[in-house]
PDB file of N, CA and C in Angstrom:
ATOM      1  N   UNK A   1     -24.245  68.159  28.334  1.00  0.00           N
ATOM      2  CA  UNK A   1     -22.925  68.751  28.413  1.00  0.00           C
ATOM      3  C   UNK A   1     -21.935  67.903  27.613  1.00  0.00           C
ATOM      4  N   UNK A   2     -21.125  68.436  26.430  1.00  0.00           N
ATOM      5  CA  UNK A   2     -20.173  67.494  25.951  1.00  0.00           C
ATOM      6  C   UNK A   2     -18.671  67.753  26.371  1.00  0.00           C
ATOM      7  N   UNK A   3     -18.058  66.423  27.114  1.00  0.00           N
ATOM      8  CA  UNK A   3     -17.097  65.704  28.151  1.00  0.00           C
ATOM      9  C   UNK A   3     -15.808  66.164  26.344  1.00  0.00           C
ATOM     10  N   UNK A   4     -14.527  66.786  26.971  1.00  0.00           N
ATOM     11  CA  UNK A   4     -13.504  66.543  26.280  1.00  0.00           C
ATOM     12  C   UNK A   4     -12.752  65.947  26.643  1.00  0.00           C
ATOM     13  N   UNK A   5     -12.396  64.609  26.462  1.00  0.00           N
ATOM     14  CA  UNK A   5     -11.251  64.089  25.950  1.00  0.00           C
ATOM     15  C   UNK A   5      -9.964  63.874  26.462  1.00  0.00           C
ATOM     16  N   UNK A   6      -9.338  63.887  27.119  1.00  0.00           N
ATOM     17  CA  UNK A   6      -7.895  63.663  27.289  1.00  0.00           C
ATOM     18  C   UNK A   6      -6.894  62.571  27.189  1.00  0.00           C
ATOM     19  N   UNK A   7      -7.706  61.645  27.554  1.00  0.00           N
ATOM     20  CA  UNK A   7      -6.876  60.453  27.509  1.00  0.00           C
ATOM     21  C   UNK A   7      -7.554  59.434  26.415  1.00  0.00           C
ATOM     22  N   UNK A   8      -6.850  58.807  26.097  1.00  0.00           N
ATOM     23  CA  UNK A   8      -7.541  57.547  25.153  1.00  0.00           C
ATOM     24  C   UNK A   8      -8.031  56.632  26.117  1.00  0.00           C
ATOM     25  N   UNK A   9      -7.645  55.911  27.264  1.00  0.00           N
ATOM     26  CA  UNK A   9      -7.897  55.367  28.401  1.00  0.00           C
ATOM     27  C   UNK A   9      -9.487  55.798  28.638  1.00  0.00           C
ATOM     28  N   UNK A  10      -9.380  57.289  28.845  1.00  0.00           N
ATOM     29  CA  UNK A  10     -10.860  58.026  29.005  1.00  0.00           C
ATOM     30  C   UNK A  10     -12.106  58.024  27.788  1.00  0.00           C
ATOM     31  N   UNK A  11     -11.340  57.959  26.918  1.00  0.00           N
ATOM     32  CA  UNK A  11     -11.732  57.616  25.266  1.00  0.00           C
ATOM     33  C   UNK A  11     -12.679  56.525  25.478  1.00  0.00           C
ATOM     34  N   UNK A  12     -11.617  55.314  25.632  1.00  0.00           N
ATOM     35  CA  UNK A  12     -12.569  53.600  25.731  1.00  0.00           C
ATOM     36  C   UNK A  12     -13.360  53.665  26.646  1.00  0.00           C
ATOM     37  N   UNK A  13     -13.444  54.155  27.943  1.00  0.00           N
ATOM     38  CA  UNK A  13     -14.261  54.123  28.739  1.00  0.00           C
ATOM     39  C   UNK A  13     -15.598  55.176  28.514  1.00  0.00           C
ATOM     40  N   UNK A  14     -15.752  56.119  27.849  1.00  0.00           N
ATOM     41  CA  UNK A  14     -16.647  56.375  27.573  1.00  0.00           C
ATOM     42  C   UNK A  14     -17.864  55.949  26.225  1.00  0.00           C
ATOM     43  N   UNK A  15     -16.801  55.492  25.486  1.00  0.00           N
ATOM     44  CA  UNK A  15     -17.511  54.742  23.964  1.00  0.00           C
ATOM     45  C   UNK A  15     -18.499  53.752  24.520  1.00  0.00           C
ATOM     46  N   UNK A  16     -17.721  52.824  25.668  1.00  0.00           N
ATOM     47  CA  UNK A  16     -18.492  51.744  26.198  1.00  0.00           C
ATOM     48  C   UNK A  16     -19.697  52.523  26.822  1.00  0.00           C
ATOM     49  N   UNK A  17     -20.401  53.266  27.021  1.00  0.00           N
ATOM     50  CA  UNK A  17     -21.259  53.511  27.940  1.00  0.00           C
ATOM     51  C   UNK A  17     -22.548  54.171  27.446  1.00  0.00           C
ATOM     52  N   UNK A  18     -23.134  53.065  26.507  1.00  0.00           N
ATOM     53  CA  UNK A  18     -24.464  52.984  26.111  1.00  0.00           C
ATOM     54  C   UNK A  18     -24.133  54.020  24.741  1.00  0.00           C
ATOM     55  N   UNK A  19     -25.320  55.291  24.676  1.00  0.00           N
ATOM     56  CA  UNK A  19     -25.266  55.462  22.860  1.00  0.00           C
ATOM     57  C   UNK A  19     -24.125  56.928  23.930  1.00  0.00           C
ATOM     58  N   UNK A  20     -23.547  57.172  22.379  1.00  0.00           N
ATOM     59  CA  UNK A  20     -22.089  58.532  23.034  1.00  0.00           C
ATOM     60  C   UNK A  20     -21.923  58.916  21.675  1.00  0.00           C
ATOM     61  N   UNK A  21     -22.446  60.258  21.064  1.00  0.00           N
ATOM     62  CA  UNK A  21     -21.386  61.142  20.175  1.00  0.00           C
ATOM     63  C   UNK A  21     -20.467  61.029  20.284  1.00  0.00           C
ATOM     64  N   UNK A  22     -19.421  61.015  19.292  1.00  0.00           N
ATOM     65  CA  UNK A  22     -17.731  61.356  19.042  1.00  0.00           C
ATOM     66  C   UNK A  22     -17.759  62.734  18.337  1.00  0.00           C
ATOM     67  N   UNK A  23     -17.517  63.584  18.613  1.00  0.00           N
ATOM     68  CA  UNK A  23     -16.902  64.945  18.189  1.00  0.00           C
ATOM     69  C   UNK A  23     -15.740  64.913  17.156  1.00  0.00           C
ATOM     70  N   UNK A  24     -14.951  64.678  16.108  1.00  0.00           N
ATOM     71  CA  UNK A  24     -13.307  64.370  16.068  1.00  0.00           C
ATOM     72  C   UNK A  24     -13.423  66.006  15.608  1.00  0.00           C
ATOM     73  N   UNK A  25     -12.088  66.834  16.347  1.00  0.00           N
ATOM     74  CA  UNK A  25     -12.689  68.420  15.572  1.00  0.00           C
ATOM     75  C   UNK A  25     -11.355  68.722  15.641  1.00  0.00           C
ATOM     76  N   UNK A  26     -10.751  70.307  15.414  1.00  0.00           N
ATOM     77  CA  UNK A  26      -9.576  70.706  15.459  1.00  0.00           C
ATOM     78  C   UNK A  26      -9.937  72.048  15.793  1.00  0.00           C
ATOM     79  N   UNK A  27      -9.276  72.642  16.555  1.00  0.00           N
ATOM     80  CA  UNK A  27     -10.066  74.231  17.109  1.00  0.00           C
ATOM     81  C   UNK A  27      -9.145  75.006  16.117  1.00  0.00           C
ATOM     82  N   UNK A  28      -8.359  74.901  14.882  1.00  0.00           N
ATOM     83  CA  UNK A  28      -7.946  75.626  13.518  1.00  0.00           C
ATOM     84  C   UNK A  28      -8.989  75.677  12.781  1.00  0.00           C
ATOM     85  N   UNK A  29     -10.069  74.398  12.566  1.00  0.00           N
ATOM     86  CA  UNK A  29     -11.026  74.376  11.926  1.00  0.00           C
ATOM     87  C   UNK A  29     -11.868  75.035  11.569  1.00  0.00           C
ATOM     88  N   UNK A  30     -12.631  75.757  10.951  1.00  0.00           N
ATOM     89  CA  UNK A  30     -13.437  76.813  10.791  1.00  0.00           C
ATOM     90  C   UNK A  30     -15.316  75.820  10.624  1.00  0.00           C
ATOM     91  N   UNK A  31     -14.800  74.986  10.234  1.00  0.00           N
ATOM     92  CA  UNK A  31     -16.722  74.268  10.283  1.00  0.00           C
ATOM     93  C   UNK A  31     -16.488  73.296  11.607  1.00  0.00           C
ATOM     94  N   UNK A  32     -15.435  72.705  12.302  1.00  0.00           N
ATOM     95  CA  UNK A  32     -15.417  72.689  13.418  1.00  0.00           C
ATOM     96  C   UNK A  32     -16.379  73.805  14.434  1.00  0.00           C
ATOM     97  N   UNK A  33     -15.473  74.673  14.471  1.00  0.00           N
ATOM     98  CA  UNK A  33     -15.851  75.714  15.009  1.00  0.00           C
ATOM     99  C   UNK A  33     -17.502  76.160  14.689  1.00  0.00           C
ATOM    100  N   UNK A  34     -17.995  75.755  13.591  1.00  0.00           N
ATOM    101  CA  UNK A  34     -19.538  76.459  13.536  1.00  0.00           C
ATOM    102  C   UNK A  34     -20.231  75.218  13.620  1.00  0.00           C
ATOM    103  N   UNK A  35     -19.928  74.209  14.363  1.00  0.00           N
ATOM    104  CA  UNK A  35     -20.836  72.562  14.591  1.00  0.00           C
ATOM    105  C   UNK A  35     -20.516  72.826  16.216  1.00  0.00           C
ATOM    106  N   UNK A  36     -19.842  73.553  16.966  1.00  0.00           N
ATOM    107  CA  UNK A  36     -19.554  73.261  18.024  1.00  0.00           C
ATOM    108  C   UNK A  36     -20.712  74.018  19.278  1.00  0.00           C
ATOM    109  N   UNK A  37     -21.589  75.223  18.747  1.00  0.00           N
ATOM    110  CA  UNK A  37     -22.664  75.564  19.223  1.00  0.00           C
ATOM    111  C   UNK A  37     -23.799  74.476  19.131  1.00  0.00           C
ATOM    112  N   UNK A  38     -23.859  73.505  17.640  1.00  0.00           N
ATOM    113  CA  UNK A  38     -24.650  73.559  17.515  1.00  0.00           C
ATOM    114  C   UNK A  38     -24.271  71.880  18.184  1.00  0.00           C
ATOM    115  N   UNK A  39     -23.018  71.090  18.691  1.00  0.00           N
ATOM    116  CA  UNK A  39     -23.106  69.814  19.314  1.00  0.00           C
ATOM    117  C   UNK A  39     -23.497  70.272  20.745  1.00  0.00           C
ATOM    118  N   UNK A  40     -23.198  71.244  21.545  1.00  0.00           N
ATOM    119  CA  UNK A  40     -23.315  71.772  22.944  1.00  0.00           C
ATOM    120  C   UNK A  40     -25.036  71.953  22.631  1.00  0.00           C
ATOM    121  N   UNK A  41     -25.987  72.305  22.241  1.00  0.00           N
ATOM    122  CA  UNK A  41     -27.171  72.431  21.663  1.00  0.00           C
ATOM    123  C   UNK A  41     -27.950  70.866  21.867  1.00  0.00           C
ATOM    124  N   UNK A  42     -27.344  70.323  21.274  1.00  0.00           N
ATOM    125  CA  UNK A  42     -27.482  69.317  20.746  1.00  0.00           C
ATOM    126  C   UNK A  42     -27.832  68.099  22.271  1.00  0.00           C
ATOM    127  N   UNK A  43     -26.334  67.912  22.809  1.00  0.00           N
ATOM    128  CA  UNK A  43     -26.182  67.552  24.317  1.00  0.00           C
ATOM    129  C   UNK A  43     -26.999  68.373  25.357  1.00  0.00           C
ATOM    130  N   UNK A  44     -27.177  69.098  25.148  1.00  0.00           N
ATOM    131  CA  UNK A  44     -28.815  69.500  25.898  1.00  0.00           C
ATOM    132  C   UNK A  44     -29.667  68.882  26.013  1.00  0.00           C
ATOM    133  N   UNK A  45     -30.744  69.173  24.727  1.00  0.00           N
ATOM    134  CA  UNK A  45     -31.852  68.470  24.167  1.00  0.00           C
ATOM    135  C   UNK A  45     -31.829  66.859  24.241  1.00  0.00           C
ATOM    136  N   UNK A  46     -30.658  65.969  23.488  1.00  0.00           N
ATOM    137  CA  UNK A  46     -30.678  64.750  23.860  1.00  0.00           C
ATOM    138  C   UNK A  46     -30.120  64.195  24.980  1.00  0.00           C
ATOM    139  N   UNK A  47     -30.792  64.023  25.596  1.00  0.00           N
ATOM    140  CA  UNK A  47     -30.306  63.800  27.212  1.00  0.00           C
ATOM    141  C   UNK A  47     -29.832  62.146  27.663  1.00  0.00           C
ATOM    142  N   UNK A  48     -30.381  61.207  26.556  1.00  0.00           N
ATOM    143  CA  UNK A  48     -29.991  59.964  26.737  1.00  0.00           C
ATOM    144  C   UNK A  48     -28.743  59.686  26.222  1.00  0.00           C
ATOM    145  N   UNK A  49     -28.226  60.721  25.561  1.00  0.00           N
ATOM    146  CA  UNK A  49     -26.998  60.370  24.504  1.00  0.00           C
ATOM    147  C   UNK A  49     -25.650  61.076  25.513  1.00  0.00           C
ATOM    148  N   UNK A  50     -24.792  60.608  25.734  1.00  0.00           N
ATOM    149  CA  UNK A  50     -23.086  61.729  25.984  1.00  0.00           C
ATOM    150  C   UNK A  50     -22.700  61.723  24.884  1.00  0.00           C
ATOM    151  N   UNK A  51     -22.079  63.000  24.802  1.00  0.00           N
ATOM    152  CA  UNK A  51     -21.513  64.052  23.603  1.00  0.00           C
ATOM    153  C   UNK A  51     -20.072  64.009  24.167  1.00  0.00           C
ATOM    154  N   UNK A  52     -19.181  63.324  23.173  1.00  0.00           N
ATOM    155  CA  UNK A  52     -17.571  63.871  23.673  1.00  0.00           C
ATOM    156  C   UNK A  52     -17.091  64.359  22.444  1.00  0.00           C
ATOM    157  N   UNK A  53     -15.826  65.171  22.975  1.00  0.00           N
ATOM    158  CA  UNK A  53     -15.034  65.466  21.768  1.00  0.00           C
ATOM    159  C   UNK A  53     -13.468  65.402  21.616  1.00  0.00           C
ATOM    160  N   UNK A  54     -12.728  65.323  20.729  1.00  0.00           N
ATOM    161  CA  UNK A  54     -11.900  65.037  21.056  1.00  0.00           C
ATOM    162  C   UNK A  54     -10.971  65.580  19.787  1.00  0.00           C
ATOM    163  N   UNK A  55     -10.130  65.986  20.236  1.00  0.00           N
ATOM    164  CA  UNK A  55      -9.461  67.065  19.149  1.00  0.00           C
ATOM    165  C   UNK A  55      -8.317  66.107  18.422  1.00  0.00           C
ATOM    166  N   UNK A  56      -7.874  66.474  17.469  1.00  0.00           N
ATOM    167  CA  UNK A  56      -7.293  65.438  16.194  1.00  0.00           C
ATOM    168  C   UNK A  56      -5.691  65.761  16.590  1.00  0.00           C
ATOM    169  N   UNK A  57      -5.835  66.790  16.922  1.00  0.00           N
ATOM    170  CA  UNK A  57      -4.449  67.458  16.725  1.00  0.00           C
ATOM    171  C   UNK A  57      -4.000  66.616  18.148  1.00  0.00           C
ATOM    172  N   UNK A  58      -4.486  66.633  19.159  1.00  0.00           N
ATOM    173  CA  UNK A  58      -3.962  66.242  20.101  1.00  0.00           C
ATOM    174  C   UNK A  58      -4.219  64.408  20.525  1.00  0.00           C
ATOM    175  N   UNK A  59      -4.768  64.069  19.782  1.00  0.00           N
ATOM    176  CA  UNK A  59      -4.946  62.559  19.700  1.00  0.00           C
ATOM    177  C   UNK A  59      -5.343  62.457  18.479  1.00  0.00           C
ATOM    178  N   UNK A  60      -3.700  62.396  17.867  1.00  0.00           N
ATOM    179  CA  UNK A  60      -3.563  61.814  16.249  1.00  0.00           C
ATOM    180  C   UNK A  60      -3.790  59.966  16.146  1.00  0.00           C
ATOM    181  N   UNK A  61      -3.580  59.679  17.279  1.00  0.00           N
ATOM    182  CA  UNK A  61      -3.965  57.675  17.313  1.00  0.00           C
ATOM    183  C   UNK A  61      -5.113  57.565  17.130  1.00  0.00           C
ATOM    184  N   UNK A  62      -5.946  58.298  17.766  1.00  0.00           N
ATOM    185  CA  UNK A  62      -7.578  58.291  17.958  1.00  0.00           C
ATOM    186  C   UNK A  62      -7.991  58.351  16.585  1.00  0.00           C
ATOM    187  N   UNK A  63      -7.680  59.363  16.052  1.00  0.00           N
ATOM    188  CA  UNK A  63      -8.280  59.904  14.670  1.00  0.00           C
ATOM    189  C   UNK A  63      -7.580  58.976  13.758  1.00  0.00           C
ATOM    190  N   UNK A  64      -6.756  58.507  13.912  1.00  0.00           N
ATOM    191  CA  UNK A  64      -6.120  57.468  12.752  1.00  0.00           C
ATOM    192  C   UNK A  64      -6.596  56.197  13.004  1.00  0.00           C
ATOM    193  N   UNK A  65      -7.021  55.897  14.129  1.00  0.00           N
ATOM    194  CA  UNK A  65      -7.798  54.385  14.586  1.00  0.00           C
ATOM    195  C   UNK A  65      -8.949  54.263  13.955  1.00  0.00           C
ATOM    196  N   UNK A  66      -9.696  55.592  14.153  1.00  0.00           N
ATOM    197  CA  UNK A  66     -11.034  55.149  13.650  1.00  0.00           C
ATOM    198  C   UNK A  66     -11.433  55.925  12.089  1.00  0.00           C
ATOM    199  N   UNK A  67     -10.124  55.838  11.522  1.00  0.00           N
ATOM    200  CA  UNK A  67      -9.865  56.634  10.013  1.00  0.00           C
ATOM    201  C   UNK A  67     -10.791  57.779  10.245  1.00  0.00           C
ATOM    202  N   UNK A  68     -10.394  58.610  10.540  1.00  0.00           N
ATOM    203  CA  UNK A  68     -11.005  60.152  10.545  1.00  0.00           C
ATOM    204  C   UNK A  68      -9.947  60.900   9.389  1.00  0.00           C
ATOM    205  N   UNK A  69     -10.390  61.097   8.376  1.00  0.00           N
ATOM    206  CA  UNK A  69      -9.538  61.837   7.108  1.00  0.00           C
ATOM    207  C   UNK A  69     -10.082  63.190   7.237  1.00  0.00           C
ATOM    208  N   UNK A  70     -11.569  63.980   7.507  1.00  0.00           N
ATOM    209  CA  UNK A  70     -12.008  64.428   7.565  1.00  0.00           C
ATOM    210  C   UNK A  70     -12.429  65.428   8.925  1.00  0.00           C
ATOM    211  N   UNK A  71     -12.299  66.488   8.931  1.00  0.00           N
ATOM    212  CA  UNK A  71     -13.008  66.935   9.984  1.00  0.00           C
ATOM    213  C   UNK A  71     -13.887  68.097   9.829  1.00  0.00           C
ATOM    214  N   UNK A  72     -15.061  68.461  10.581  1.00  0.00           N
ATOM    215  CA  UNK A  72     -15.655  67.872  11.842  1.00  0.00           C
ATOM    216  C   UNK A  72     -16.025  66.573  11.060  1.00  0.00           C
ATOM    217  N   UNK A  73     -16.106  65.686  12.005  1.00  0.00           N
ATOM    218  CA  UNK A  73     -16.276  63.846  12.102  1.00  0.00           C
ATOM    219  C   UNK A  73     -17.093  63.827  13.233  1.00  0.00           C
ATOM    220  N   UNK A  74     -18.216  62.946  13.208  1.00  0.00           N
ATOM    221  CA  UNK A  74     -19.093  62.948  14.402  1.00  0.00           C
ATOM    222  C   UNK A  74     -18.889  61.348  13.652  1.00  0.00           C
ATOM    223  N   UNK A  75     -18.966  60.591  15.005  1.00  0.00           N
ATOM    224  CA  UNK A  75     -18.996  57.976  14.973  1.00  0.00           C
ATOM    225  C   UNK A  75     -19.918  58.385  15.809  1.00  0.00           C
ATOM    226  N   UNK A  76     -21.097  57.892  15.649  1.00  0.00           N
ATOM    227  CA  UNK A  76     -21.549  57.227  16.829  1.00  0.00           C
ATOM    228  C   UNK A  76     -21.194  56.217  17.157  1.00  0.00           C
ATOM    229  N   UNK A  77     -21.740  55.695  18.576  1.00  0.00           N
ATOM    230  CA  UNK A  77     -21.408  54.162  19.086  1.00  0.00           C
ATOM    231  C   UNK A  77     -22.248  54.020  19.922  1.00  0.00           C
ATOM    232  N   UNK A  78     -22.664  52.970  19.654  1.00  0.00           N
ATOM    233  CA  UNK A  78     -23.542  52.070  21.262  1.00  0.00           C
ATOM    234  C   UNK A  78     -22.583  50.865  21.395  1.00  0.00           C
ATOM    235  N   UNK A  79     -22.780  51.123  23.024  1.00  0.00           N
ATOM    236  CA  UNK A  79     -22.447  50.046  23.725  1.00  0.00           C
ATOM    237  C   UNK A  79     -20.641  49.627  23.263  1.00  0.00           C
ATOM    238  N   UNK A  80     -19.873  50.941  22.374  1.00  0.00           N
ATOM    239  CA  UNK A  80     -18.745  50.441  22.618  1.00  0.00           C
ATOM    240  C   UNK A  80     -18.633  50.220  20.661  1.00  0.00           C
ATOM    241  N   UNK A  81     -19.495  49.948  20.204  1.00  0.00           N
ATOM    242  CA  UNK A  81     -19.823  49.558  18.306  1.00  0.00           C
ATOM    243  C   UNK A  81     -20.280  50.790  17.834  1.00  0.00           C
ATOM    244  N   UNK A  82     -19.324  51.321  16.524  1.00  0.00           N
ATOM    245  CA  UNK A  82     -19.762  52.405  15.922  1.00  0.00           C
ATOM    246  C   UNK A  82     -20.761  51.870  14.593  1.00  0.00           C
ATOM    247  N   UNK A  83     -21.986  52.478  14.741  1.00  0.00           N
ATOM    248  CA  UNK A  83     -23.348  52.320  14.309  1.00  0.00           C
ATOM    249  C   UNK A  83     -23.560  53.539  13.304  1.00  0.00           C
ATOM    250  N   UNK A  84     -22.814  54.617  13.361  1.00  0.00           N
ATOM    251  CA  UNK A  84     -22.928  55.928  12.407  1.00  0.00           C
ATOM    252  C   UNK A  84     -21.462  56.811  11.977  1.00  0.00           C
ATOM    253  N   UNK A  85     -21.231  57.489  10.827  1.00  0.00           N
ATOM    254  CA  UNK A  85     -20.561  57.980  11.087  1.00  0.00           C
ATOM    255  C   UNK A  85     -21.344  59.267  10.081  1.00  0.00           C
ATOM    256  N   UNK A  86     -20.888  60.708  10.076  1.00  0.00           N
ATOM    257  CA  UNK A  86     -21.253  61.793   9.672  1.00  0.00           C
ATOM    258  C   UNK A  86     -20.192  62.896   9.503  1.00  0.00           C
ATOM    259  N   UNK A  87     -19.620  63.027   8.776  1.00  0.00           N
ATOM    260  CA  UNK A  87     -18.655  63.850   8.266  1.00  0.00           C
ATOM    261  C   UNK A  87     -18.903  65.314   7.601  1.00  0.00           C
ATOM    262  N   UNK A  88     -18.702  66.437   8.050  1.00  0.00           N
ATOM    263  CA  UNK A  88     -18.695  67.745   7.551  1.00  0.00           C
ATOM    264  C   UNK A  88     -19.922  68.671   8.534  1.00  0.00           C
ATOM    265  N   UNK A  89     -19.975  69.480   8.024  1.00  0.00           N
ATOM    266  CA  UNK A  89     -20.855  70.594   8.948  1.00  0.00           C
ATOM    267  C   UNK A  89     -22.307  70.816   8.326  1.00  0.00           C
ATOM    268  N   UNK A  90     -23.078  70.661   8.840  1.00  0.00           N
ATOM    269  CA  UNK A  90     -24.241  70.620   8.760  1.00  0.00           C
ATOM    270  C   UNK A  90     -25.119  71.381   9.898  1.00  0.00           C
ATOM    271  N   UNK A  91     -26.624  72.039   9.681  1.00  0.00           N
ATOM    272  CA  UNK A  91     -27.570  72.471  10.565  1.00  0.00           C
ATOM    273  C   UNK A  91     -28.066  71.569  11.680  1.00  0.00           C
ATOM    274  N   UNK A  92     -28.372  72.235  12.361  1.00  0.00           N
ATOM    275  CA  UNK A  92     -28.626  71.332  13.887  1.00  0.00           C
ATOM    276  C   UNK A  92     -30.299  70.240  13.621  1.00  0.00           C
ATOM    277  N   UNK A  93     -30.806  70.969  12.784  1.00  0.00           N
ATOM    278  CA  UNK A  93     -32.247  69.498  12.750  1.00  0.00           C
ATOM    279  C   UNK A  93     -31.539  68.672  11.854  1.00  0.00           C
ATOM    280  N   UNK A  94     -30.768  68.744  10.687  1.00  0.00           N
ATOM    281  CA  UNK A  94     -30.241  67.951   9.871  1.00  0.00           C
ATOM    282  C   UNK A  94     -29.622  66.707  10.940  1.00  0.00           C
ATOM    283  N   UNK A  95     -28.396  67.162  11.525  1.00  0.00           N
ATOM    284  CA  UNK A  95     -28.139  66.722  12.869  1.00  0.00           C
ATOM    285  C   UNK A  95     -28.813  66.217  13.732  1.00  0.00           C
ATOM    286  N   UNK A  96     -29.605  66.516  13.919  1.00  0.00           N
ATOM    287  CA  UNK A  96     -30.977  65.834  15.134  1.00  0.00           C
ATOM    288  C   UNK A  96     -31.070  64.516  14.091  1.00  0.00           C
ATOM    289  N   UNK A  97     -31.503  64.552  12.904  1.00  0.00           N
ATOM    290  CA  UNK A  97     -32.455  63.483  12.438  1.00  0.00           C
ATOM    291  C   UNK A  97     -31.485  62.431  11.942  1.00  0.00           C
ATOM    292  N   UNK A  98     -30.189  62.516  11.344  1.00  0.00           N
ATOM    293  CA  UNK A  98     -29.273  61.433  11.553  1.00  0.00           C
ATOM    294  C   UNK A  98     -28.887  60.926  12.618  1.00  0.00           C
ATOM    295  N   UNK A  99     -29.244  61.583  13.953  1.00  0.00           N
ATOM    296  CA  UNK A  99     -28.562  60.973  14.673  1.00  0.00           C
ATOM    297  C   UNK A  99     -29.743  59.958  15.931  1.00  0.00           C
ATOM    298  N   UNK A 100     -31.039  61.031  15.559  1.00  0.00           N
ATOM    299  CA  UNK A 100     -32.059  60.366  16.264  1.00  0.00           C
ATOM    300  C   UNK A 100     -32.912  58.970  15.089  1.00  0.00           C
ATOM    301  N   UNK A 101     -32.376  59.182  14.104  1.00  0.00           N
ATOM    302  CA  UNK A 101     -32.934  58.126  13.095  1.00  0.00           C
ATOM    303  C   UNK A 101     -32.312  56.649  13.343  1.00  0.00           C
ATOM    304  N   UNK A 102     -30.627  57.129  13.963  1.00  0.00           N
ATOM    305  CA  UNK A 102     -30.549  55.406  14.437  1.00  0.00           C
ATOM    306  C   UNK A 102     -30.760  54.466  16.019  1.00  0.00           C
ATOM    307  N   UNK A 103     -32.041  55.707  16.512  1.00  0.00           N
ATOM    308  CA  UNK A 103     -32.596  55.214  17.718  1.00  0.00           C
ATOM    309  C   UNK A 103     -33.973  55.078  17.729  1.00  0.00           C
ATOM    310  N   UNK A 104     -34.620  55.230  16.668  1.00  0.00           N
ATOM    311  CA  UNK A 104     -35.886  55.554  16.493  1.00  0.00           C
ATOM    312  C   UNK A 104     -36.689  54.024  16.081  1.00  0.00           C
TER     313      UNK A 104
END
């Protein structure tokens, strides 16, 4: 299930908590919008990972902290350290394998 966002408070506390997708998206977005079946998909299948997301428009600090110029923006992070980042819209195995390649 991917957790949205509200607070930045809620933000740090979830980054810290082992490996966690970042979502950065904008619901104007149109490849937002066609990555967002396929991150809910996604948080299924990988069950060791949390999936959050967190919209740009409404946490412009967030997206400017961790230079998000781009959206959809997927950081990974373990343990709190971003280890990946992946920018633009892409198919869901494409997706699987960047993201399971830096646990493998």
């Amino acid at each position: 299930m991917v957790k949205i966002i509200s607070t930045t408070p809620e933000f740090e506390k979830e980054v810290k908590s082992g490996m966690v997708v970042v979502d950065f998206f904008a619901n104007w977005c149109m490849p937002c919008l066609m990555m967002a079946p396929v991150i809910d998909e996604l948080s299924e299948k990988l069950e060791d990972i949390n999936f959050i997301k967190v919209d740009v428009d409404d946490h412009q600090e967030l997206a400017h902290k961790f230079g998000v110029m781009s959206i959809p923006t997927l950081i990974v992070f373990v343990d709190g350290k971003e280890v990946n980042r992946i920018v633009g819209a892409m198919p869901e195995e494409a997706l699987t394998e960047k993201i399971m390649g830096l646990f493998a």
